[in-house]
Protein backbone atom coordinates (compact mmCIF):
# COMPACT_ATOMS: atom_id res chain seq x y z
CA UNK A 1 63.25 53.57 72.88
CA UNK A 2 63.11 57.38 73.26
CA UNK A 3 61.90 57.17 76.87
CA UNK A 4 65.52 55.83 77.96
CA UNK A 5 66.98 58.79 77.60
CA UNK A 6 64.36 60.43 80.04
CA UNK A 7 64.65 57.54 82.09
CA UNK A 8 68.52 57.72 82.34
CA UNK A 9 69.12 61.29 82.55
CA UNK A 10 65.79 61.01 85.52
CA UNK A 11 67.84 58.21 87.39
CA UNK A 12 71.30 60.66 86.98
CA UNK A 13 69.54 63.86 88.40
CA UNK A 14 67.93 61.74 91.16
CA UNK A 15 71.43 60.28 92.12
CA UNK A 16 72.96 64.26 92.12
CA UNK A 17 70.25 65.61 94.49
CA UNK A 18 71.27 62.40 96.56
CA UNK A 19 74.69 62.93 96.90
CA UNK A 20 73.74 66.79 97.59
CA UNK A 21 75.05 67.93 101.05
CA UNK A 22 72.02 70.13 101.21
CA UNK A 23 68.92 69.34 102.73
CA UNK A 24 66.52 68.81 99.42
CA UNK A 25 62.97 68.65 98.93
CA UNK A 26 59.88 68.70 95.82
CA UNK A 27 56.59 68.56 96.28
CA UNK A 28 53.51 69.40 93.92
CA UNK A 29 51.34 72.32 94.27
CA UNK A 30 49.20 71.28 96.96
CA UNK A 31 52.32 69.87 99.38
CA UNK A 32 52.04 66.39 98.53
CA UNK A 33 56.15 65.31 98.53
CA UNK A 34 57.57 64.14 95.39
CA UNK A 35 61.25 63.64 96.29
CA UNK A 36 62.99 63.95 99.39
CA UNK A 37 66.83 63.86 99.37
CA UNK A 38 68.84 61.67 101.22
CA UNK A 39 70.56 64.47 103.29
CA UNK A 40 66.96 65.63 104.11
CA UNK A 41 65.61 62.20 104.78
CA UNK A 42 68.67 61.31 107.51
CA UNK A 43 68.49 64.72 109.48
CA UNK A 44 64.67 64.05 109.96
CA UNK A 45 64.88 60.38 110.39
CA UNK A 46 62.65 59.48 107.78
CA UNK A 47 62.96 56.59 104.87
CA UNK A 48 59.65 56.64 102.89
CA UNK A 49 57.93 60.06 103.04
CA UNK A 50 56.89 60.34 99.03
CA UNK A 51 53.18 60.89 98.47
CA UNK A 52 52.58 62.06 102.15
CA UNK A 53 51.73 65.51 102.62
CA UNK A 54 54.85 67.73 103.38
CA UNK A 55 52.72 68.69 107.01
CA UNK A 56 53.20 65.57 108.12
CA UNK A 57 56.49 65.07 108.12
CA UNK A 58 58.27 68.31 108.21
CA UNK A 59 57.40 70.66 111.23
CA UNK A 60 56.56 74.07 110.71
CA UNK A 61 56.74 74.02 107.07
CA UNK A 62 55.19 76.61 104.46
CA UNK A 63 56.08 74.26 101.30
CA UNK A 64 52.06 74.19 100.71
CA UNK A 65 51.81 77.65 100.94
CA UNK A 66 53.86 78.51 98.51
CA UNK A 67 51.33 76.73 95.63
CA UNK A 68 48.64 79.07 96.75
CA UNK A 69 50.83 82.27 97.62
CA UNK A 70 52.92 81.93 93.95
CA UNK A 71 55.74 83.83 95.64
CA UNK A 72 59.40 82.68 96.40
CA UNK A 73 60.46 82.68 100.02
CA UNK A 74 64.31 83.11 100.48
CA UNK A 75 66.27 82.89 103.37
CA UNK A 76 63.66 81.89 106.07
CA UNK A 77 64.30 81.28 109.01
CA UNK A 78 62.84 77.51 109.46
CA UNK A 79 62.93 75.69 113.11
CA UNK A 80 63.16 72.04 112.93
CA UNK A 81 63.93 69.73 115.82
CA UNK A 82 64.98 72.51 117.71
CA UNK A 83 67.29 73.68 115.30
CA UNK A 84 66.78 77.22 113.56
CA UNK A 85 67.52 76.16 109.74
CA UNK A 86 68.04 78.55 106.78
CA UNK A 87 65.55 77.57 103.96
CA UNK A 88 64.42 78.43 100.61
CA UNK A 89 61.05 77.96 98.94
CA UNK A 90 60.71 78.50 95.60
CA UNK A 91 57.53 77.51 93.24
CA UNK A 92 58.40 76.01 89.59
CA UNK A 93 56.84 77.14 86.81
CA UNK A 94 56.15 75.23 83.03
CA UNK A 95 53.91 77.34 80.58
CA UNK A 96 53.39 80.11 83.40
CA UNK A 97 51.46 76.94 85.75
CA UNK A 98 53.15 75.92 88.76
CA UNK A 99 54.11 72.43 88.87
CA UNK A 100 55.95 71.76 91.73
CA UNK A 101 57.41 73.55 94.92
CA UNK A 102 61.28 73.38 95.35
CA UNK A 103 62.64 73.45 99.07
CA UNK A 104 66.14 73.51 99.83
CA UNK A 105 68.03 74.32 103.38
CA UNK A 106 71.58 75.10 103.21
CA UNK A 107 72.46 74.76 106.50
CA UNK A 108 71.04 72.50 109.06
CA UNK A 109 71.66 74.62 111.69
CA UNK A 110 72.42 78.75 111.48
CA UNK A 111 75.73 77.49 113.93
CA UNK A 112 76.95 76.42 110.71
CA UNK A 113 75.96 79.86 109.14
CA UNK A 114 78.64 81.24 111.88
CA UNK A 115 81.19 79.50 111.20
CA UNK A 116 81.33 79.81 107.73
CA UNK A 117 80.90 83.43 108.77
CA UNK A 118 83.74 83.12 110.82
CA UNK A 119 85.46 81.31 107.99
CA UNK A 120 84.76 84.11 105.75
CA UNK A 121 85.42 87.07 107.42
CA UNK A 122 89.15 85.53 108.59
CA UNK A 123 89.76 85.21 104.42
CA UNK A 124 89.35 88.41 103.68
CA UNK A 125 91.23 89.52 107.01
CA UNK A 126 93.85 87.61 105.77
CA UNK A 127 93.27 88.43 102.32
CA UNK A 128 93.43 92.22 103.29
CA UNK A 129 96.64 91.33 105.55
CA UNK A 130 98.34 89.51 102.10
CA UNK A 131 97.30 92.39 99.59
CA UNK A 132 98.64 94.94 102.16
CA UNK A 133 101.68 93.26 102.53
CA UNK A 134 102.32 92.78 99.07
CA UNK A 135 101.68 96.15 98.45
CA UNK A 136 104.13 97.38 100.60
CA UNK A 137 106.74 95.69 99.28
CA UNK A 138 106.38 95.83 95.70
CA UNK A 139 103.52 98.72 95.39
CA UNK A 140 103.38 102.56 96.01
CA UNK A 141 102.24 102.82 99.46
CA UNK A 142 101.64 106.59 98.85
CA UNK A 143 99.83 109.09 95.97
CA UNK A 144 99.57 112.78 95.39
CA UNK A 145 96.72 112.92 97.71
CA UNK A 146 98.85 112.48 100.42
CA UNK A 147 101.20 115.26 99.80
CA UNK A 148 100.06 117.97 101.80
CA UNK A 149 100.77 121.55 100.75
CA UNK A 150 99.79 125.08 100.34
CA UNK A 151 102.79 126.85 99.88
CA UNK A 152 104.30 128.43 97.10
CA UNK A 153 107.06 126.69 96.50
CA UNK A 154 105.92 123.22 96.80
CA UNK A 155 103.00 123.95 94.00
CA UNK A 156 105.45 123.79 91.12
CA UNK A 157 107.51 120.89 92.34
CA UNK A 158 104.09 118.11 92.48
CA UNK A 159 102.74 119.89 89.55
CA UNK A 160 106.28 118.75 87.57
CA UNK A 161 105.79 115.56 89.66
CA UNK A 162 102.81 115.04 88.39
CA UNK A 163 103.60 115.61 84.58
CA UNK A 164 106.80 113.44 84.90
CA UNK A 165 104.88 110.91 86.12
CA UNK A 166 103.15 110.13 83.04
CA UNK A 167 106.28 109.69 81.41
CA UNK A 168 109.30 106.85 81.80
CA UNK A 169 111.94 109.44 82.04
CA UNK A 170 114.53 109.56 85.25
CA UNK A 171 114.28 111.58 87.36
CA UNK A 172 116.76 112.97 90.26
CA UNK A 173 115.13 114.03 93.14
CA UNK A 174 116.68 116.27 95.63
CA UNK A 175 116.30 117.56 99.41
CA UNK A 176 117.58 117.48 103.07
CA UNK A 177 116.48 114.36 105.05
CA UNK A 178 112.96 113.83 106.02
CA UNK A 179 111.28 116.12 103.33
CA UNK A 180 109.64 113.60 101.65
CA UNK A 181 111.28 112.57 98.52
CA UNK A 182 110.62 108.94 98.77
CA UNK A 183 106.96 110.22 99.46
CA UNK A 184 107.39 111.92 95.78
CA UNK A 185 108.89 108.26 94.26
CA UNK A 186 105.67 106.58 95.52
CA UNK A 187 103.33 109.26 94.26
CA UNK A 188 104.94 109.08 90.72
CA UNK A 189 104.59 105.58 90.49
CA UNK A 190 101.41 105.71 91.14
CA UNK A 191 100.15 107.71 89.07
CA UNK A 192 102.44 105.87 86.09
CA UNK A 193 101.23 103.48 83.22
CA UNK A 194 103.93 101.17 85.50
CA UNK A 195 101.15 101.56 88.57
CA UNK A 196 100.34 97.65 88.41
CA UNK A 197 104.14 96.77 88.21
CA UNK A 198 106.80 96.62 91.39
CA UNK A 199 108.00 99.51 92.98
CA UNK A 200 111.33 98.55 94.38
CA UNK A 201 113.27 100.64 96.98
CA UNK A 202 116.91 100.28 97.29
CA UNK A 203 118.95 102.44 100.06
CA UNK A 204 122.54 103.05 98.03
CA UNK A 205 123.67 104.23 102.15
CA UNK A 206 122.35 101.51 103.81
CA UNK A 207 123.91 98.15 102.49
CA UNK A 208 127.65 97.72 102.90
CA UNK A 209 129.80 97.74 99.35
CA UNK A 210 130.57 94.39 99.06
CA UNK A 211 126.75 93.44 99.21
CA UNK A 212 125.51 96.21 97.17
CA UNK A 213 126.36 95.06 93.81
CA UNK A 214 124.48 91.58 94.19
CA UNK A 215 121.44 93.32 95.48
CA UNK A 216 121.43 95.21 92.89
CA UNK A 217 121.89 93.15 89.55
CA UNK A 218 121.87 89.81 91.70
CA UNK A 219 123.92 86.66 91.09
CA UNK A 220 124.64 83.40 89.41
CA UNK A 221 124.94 80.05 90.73
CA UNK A 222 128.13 79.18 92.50
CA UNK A 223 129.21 83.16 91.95
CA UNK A 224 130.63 83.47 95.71
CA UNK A 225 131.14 81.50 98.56
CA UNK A 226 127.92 81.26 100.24
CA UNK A 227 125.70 82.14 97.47
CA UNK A 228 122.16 80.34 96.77
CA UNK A 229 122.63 77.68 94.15
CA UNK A 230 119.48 78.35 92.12
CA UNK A 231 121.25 82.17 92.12
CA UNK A 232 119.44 85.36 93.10
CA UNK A 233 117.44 87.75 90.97
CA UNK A 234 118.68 91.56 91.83
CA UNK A 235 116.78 94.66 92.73
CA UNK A 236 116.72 95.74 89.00
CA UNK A 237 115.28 92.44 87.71
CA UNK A 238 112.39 92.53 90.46
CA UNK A 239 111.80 96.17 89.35
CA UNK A 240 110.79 94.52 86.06
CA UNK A 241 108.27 96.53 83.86
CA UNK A 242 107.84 98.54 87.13
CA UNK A 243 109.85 101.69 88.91
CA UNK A 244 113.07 101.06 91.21
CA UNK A 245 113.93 103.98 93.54
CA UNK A 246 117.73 104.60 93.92
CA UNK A 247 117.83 105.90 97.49
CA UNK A 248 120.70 107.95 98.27
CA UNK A 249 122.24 107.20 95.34
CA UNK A 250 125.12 109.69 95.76
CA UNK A 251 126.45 107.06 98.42
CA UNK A 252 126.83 104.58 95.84
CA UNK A 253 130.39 103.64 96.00
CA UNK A 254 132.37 104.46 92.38
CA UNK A 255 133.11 101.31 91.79
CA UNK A 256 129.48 100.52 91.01
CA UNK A 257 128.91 103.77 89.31
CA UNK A 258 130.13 102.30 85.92
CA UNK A 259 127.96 99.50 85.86
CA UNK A 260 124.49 101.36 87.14
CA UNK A 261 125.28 103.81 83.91
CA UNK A 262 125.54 101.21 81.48
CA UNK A 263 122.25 99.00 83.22
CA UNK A 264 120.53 102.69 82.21
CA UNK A 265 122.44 103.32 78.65
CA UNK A 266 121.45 99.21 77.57
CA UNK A 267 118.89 98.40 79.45
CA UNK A 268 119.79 95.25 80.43
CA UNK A 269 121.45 93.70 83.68
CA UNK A 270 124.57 91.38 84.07
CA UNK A 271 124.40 89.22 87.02
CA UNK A 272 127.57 88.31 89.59
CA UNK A 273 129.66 85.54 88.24
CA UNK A 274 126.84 85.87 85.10
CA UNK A 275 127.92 85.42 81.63
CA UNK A 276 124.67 86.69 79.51
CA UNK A 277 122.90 89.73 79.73
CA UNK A 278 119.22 90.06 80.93
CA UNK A 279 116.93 92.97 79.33
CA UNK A 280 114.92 94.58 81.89
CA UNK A 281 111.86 97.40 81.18
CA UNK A 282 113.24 99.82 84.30
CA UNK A 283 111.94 103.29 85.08
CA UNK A 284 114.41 105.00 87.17
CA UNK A 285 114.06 107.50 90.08
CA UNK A 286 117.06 108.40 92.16
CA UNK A 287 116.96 110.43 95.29
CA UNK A 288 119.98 112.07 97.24
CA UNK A 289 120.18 114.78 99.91
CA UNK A 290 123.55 115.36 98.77
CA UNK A 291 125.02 117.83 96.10
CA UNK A 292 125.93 115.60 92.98
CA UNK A 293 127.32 118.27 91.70
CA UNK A 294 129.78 119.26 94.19
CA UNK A 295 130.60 115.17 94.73
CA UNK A 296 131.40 115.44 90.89
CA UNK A 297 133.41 118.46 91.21
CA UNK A 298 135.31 116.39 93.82
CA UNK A 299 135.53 113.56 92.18
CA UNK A 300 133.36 111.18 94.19
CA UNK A 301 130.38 110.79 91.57
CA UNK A 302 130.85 109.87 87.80
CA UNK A 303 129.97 113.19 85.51
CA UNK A 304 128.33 110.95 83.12
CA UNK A 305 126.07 109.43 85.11
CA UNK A 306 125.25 112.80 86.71
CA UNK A 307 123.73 113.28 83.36
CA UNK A 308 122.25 110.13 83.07
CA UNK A 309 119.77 110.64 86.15
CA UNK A 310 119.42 114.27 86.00
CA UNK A 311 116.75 114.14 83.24
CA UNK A 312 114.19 115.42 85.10
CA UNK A 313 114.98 117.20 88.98
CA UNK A 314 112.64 117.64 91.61
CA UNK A 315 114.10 119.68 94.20
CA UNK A 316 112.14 119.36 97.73
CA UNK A 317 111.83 122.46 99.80
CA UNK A 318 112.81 121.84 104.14
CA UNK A 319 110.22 122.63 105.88
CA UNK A 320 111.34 126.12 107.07
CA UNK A 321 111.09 127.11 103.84
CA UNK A 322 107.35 126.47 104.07
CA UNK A 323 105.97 126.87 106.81
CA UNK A 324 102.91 127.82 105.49
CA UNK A 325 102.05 124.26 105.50
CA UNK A 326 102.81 123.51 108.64
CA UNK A 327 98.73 123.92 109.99
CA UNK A 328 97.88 121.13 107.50
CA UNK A 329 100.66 118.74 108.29
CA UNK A 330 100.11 119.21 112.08
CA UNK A 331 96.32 118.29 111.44
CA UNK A 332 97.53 115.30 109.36
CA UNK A 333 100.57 113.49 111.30
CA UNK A 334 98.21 114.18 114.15
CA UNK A 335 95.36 112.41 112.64
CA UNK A 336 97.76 109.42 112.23
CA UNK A 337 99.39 109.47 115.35
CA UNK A 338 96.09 109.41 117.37
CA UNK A 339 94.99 106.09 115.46
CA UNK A 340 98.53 104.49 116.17
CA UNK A 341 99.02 105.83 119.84
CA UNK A 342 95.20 105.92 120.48
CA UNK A 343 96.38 109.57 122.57
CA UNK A 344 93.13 112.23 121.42
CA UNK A 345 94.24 115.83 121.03
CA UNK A 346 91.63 118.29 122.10
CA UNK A 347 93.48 121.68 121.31
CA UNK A 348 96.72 123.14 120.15
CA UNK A 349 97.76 126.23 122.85
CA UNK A 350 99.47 129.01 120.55
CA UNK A 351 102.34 128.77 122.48
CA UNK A 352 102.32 125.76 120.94
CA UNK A 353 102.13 126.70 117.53
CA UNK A 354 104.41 129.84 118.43
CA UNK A 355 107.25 126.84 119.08
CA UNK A 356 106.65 125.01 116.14
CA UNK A 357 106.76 128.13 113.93
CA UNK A 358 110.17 129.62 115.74
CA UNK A 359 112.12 126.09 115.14
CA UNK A 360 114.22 126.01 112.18
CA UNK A 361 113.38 122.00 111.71
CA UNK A 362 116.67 120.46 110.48
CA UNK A 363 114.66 117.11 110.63
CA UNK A 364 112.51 118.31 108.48
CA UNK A 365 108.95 116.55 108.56
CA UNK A 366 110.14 113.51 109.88
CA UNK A 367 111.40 115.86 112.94
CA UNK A 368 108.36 117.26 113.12
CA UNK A 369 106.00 114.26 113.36
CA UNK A 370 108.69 112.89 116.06
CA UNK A 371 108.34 116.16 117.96
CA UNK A 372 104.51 115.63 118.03
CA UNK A 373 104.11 112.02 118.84
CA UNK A 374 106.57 113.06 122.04
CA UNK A 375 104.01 115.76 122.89
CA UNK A 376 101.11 113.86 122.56
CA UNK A 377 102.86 111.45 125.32
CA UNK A 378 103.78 114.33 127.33
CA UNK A 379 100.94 116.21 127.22
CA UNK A 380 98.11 116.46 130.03
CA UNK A 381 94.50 116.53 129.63
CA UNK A 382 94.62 116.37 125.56
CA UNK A 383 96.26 120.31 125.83
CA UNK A 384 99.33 120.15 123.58
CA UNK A 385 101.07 122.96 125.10
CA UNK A 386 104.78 124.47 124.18
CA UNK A 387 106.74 122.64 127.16
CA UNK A 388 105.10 119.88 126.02
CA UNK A 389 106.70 119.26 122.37
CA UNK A 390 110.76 119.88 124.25
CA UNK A 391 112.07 121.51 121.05
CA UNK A 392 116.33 122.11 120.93
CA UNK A 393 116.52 125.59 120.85
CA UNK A 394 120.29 126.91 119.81
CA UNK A 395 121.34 130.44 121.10
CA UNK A 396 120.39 132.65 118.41
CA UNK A 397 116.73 131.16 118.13
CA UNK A 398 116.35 131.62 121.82
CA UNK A 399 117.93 135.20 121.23
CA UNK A 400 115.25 135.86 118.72
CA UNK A 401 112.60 134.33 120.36
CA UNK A 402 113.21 136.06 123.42
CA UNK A 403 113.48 139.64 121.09
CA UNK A 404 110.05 139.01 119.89
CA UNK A 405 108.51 137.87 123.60
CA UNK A 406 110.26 141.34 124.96
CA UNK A 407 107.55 143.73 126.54
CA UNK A 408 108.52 147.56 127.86
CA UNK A 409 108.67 146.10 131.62
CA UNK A 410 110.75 143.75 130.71
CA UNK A 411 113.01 146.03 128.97
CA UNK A 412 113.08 148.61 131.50
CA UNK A 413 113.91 145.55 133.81
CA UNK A 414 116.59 144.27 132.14
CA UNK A 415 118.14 147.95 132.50
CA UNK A 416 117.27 148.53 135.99
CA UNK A 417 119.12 145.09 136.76
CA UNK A 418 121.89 146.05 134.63
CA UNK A 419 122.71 149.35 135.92
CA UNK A 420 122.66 148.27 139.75
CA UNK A 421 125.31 145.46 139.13
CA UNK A 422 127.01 148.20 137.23
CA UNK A 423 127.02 150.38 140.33
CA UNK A 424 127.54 148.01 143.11
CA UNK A 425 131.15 147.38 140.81
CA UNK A 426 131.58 150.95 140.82
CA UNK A 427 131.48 151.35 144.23
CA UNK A 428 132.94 148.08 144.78
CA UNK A 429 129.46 146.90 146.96
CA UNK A 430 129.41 149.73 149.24
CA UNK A 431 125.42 150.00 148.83
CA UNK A 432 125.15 153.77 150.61
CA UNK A 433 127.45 154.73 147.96
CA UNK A 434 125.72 152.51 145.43
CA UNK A 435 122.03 154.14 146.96
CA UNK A 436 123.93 157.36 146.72
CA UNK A 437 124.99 157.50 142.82
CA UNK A 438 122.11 156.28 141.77
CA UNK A 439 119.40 158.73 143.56
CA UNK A 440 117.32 156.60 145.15
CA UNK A 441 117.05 155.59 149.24
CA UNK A 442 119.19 152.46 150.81
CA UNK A 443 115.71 151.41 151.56
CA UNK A 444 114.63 151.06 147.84
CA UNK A 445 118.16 149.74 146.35
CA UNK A 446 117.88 147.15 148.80
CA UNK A 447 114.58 146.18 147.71
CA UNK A 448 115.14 146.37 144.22
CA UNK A 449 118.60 144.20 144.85
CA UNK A 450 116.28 141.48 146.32
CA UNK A 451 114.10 141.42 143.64
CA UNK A 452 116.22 141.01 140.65
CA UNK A 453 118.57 138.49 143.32
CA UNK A 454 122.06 140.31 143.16
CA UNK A 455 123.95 140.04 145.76
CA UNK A 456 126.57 142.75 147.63
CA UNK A 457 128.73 143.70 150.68
């Protein structure tokens, strides 16, 4: 009676190594076959191969070596039938004694090795594709590694960014356009207890007012004409236990002032057309390049949510106020412009850099990486030169510029020039007269009127 256990558990593993899709074979010590799967027995075209010695029926094989040799061979590359197979041979042990051999092949021909492959590396491709994409919409794209800077007056402003960061307090962050303070958002995010939670970015400028207020506390069920009948989570509730960034927030019409201060003060969200509250776990960052205060002072931005958000303030430098950075963020947007243009730099020409240090960049470092993905286009040879980057110059720049390029010659030209269309009014172009005054022959003033192009009678 005990033996029909054996016997029943012998008949269930024979039936799983039968319905295996690999290729599945045991022999004893010496190579005589025990079992041979059924997967194995149909790609060789075999039906009764037990007690035959494995030589005999499978070509090439090292199954009877393996008694002798006592050592596993994985991965082998195993020809059969002209077909290069993938195989494993691996002895068995009971008591320390080998028993029995154990050959498996898990793909009946390396084509299928390929394609699964193939298969594999297109997952994580897509896998890679999926994670990026979810990461740029609800992740940081950006940390503090990534803001470049050497400058005094940047240090202080990432090393409060960096403490804040830590924290859940707002924070108001301030600067002209293109300085980076959505840059800063990221960065603070990231480096938050929030970092595996959304980061949601909202641009206060950029929807119209009648949208803005759905987008941002989202809407019931029947709550306007149009409006999705399951309703619409807002930005706020997609923010949950995460950060939302308030871009621009001093665009935010004052209508919808009043209801972002109480969404901070109760920390909960009311839906359009909603009739129940919904708690949220928020941390808030707004950014502006306006003055709130002023707008306050005006009346076009609630005092007491001026308060609310100016917890903490990060104020952003413009570029031209450190420009000692600008090496290192040259070297950087170039680094990422050559691997999405695929244009190589080989050198910077100082009159280059000469430019690029003279411009007062009201763009800020958005300007600037604009200004050097149009030189990289223009440029010939991989020689980023000055004419190459076609900086606006306004008339005081060029005045200054111009003061600094000034040599003795071309000061003493600029005199010379001056004083002979001085003269030629004085003597109303008479040129003898004009040779005359000035003590020099007709020969020489006519000369020198050639050369600096001024014309006379």
């Amino acid at each position: 009676m005990a033996a029909e256990p054996e016997e029943k558990l012998a008949t269930i593993w024979k039936e799983v190594l039968d319905g295996a899709n690999e290729c599945i074979v045991i022999t004893d010590p010496e190579g005589i076959i025990l079992f041979m799967n059924q997967s194995y027995l149909q790609f060789l075209g075999e039906k009764d191969v037990v007690g035959k010695h494995v030589t005999q029926v499978i070509e090439n094989t090292r199954m009877h070596l393996i008694g002798k040799t006592g050592k596993a061979e994985l991965a082998d590359i195993h020809k059969i039938k002209g077909r290069d197979m993938i195989a494993n041979r691996v002895p068995i042990r009971k008591d320390g004694k080998i028993v029995a051999i154990l050959g498996t092949v898990f793909f009946r021909d390396v084509q299928q090795l390929h394609a699964l492959a193939s298969t594999v590396e297109q997952l994580t491709q897509e896998l890679a594709y999926y994670k990026g994409e979810l990461r740029s919409k609800l992740g940081a794209a950006y940390r503090f590694e990534e803001i470049i800077t050497a400058s005094q007056a940047m240090q202080p402003v990432t090393q409060l960014a960096k403490r804040v960061a830590k924290s859940d307090s707002t924070v108001l962050i301030t600067g002209e356009s293109g300085t980076g303070k959505e840059l800063f958002a990221h960065a603070m995010h990231a480096e938050s207890h929030r970092a595996m939670g959304p980061f949601i970015r909202i641009n206060c400028a950029a929807i119209p007012e009648a949208l803005l207020e759905s987008e941002l506390f989202g809407y019931d069920e029947g709550a306007f004409t149009g409006a999705s009948r399951k309703g619409k989570k807002g930005r706020f509730e997609l923010a949950n236990h995460g950060t939302i960034l308030l871009d621009e927030i001093g665009d935010m019409p004052l209508s919808l002032q009043a209801k972002l201060l109480r969404v901070l003060q109760e920390k909960e969200v009311e839906r359009v057309g909603g009739t129940r509250p919904i708690s949220i776990d928020v941390r808030v960052i707004a950014s502006t390049h306006q003055d709130l205060k002023k707008l306050v002072g005006e009346g076009r931005f609630r005092e007491d949510l001026f308060y609310r958000l100016n917890v903490v303030s990060l104020h952003i430098p413009p570029l031209r106020e450190r420009l000692d950075d600008l090496p290192m963020l040259v070297h950087k947007l170039l680094e990422q412009l050559t691997e999405s243009t695929g244009i190589v730099i080989k050198e910077i020409q100082p009159d280059a850099w000469q430019a690029l240090r003279a411009y007062s960049w009201p763009g800020n470092i958005r300007e600037l990486r604009n200004v050097l993905e149009r030189g990289l286009h223009l440029m010939e040879d991989g020689i980023l030169r000055a004419d190459c980057l076609l900086l606006p110059v306004n008339e005081k720049e060029q005045i200054a510029v111009q003061e600094k390029d000034r040599t003795l010659k071309k000061i003493v030209e600029e005199a010379e020039r001056s004083a002979l269309i001085d003269m030629l009014d004085l003597t109303s172009g008479n040129r003898l007269e004009a040779a005359k005054r000035l003590g020099i022959s007709k020969s020489s003033l006519y000369a020198k009127l050639e050369k600096y192009g001024i014309q006379g009678e």
